[in-house]
PDB file of N, CA and C in Angstrom:
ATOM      1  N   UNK A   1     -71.700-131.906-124.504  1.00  0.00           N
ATOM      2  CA  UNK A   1     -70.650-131.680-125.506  1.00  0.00           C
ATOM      3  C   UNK A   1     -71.111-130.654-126.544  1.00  0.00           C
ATOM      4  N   UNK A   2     -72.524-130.465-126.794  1.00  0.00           N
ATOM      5  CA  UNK A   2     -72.862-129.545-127.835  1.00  0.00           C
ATOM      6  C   UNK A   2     -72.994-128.158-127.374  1.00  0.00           C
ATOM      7  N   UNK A   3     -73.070-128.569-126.032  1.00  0.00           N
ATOM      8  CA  UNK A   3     -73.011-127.089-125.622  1.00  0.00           C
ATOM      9  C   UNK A   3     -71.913-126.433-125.731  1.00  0.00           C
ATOM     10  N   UNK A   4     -70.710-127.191-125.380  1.00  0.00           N
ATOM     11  CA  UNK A   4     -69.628-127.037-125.012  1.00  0.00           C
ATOM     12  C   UNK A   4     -68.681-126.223-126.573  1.00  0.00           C
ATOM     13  N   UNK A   5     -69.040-127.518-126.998  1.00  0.00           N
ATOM     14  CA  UNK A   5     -68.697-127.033-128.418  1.00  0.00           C
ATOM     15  C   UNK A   5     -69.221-125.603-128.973  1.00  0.00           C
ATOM     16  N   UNK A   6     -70.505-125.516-128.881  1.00  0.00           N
ATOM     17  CA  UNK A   6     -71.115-123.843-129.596  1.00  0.00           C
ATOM     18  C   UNK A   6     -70.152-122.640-128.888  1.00  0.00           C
ATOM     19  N   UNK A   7     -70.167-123.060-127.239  1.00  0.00           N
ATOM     20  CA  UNK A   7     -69.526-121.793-126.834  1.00  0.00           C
ATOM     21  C   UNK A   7     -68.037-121.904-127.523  1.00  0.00           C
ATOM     22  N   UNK A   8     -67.483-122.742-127.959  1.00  0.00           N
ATOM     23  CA  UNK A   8     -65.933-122.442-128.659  1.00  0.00           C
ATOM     24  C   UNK A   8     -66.598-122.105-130.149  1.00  0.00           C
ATOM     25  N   UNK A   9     -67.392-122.789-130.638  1.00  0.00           N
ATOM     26  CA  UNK A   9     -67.328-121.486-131.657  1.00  0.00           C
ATOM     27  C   UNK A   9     -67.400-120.280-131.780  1.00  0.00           C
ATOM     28  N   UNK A  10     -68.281-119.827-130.847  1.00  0.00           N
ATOM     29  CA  UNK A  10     -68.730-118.695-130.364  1.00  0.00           C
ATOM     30  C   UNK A  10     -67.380-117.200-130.024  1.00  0.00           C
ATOM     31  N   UNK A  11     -66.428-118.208-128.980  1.00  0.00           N
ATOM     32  CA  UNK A  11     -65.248-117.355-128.632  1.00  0.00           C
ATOM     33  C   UNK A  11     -64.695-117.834-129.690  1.00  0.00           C
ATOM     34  N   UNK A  12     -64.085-118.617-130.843  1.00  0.00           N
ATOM     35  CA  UNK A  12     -63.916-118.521-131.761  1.00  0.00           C
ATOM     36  C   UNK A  12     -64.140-116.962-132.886  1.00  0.00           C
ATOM     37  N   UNK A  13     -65.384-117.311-132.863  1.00  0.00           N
ATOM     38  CA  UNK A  13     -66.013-116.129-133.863  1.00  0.00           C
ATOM     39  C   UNK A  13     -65.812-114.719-132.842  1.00  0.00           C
ATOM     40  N   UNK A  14     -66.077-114.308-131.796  1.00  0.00           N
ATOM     41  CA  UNK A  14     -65.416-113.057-130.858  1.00  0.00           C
ATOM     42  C   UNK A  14     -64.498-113.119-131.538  1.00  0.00           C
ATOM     43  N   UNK A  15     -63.577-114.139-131.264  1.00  0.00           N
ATOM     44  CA  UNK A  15     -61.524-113.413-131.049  1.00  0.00           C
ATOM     45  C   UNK A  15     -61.625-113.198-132.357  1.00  0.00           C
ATOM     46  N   UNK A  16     -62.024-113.649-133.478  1.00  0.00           N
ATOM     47  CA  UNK A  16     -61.862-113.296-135.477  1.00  0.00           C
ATOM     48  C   UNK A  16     -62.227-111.639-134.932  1.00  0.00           C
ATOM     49  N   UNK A  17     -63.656-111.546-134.571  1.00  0.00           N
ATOM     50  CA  UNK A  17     -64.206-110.370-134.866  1.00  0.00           C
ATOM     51  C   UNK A  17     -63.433-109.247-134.055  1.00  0.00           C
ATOM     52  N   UNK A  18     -62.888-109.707-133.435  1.00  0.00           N
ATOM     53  CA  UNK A  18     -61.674-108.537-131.797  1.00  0.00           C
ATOM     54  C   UNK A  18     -61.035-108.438-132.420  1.00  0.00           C
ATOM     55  N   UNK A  19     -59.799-109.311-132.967  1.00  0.00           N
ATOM     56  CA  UNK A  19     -58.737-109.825-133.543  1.00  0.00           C
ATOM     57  C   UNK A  19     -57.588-108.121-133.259  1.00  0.00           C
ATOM     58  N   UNK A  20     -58.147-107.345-134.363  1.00  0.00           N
ATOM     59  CA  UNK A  20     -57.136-106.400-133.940  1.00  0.00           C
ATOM     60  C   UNK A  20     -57.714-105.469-132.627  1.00  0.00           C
ATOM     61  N   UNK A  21     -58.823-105.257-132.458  1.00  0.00           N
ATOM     62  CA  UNK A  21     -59.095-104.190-130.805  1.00  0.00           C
ATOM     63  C   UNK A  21     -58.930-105.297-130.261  1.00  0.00           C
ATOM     64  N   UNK A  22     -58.750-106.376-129.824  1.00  0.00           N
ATOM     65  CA  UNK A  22     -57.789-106.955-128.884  1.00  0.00           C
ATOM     66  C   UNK A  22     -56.341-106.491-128.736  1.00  0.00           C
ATOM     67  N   UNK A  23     -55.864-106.564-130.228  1.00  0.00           N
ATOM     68  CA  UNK A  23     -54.348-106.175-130.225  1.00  0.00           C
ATOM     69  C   UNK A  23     -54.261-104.663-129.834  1.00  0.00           C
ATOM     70  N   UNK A  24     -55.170-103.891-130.179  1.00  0.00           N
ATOM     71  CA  UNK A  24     -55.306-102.356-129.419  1.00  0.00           C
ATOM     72  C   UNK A  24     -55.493-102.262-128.697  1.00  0.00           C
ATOM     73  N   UNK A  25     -56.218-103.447-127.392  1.00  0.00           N
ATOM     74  CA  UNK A  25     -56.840-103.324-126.393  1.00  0.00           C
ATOM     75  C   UNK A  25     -55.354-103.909-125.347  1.00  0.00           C
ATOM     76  N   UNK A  26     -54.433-104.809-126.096  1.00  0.00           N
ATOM     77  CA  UNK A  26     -53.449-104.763-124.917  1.00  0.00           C
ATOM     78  C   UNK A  26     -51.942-103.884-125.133  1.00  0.00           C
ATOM     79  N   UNK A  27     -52.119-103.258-126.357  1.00  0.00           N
ATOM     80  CA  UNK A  27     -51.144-102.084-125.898  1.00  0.00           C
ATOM     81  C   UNK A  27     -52.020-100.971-125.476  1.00  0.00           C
ATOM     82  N   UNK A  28     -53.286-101.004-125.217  1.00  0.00           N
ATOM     83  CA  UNK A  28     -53.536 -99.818-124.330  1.00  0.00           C
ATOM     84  C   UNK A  28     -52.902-100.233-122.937  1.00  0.00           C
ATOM     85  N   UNK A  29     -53.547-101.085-122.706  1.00  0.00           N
ATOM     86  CA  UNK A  29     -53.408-101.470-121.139  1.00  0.00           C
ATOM     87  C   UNK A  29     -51.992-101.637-121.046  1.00  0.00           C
ATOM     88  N   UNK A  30     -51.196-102.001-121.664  1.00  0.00           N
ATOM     89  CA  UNK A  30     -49.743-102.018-121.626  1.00  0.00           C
ATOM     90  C   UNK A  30     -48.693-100.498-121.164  1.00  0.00           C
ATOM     91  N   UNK A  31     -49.273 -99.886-122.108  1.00  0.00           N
ATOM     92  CA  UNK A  31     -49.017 -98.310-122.155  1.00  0.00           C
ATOM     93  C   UNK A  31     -49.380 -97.766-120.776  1.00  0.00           C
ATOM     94  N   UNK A  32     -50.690 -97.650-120.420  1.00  0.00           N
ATOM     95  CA  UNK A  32     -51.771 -97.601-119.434  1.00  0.00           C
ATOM     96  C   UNK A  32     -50.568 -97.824-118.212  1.00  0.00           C
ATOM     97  N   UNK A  33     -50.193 -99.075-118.071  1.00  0.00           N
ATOM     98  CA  UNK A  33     -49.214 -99.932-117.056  1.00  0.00           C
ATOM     99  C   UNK A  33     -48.011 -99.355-116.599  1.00  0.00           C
ATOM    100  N   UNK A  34     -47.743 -98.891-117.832  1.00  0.00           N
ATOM    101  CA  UNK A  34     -45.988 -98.238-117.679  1.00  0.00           C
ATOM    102  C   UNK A  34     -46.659 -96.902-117.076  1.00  0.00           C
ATOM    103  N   UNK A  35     -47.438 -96.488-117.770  1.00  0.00           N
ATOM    104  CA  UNK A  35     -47.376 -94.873-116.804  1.00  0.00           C
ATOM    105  C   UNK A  35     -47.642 -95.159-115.543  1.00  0.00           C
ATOM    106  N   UNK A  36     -48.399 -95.975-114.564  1.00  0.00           N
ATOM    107  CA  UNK A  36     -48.563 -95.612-113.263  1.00  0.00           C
ATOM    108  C   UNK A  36     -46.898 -96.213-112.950  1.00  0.00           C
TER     109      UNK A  36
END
């Protein structure tokens, strides 16, 4: 369980630190999508 737990903090603390190049990262790929 403690393991379990660290890794959700962990992707926790990622997605804060992504938060917006995530949100840049899926209208790239979005954009990306429509052109082919």
């Amino acid at each position: 369980e403690n393991v379990s737990s660290l890794k959700l903090d962990t992707l926790i603390t990622i997605c804060e630190k992504l938060d917006v190049e995530l949100l840049d990262l899926i209208e790239y790929i979005r954009d990306d999508s429509e052109t082919k």
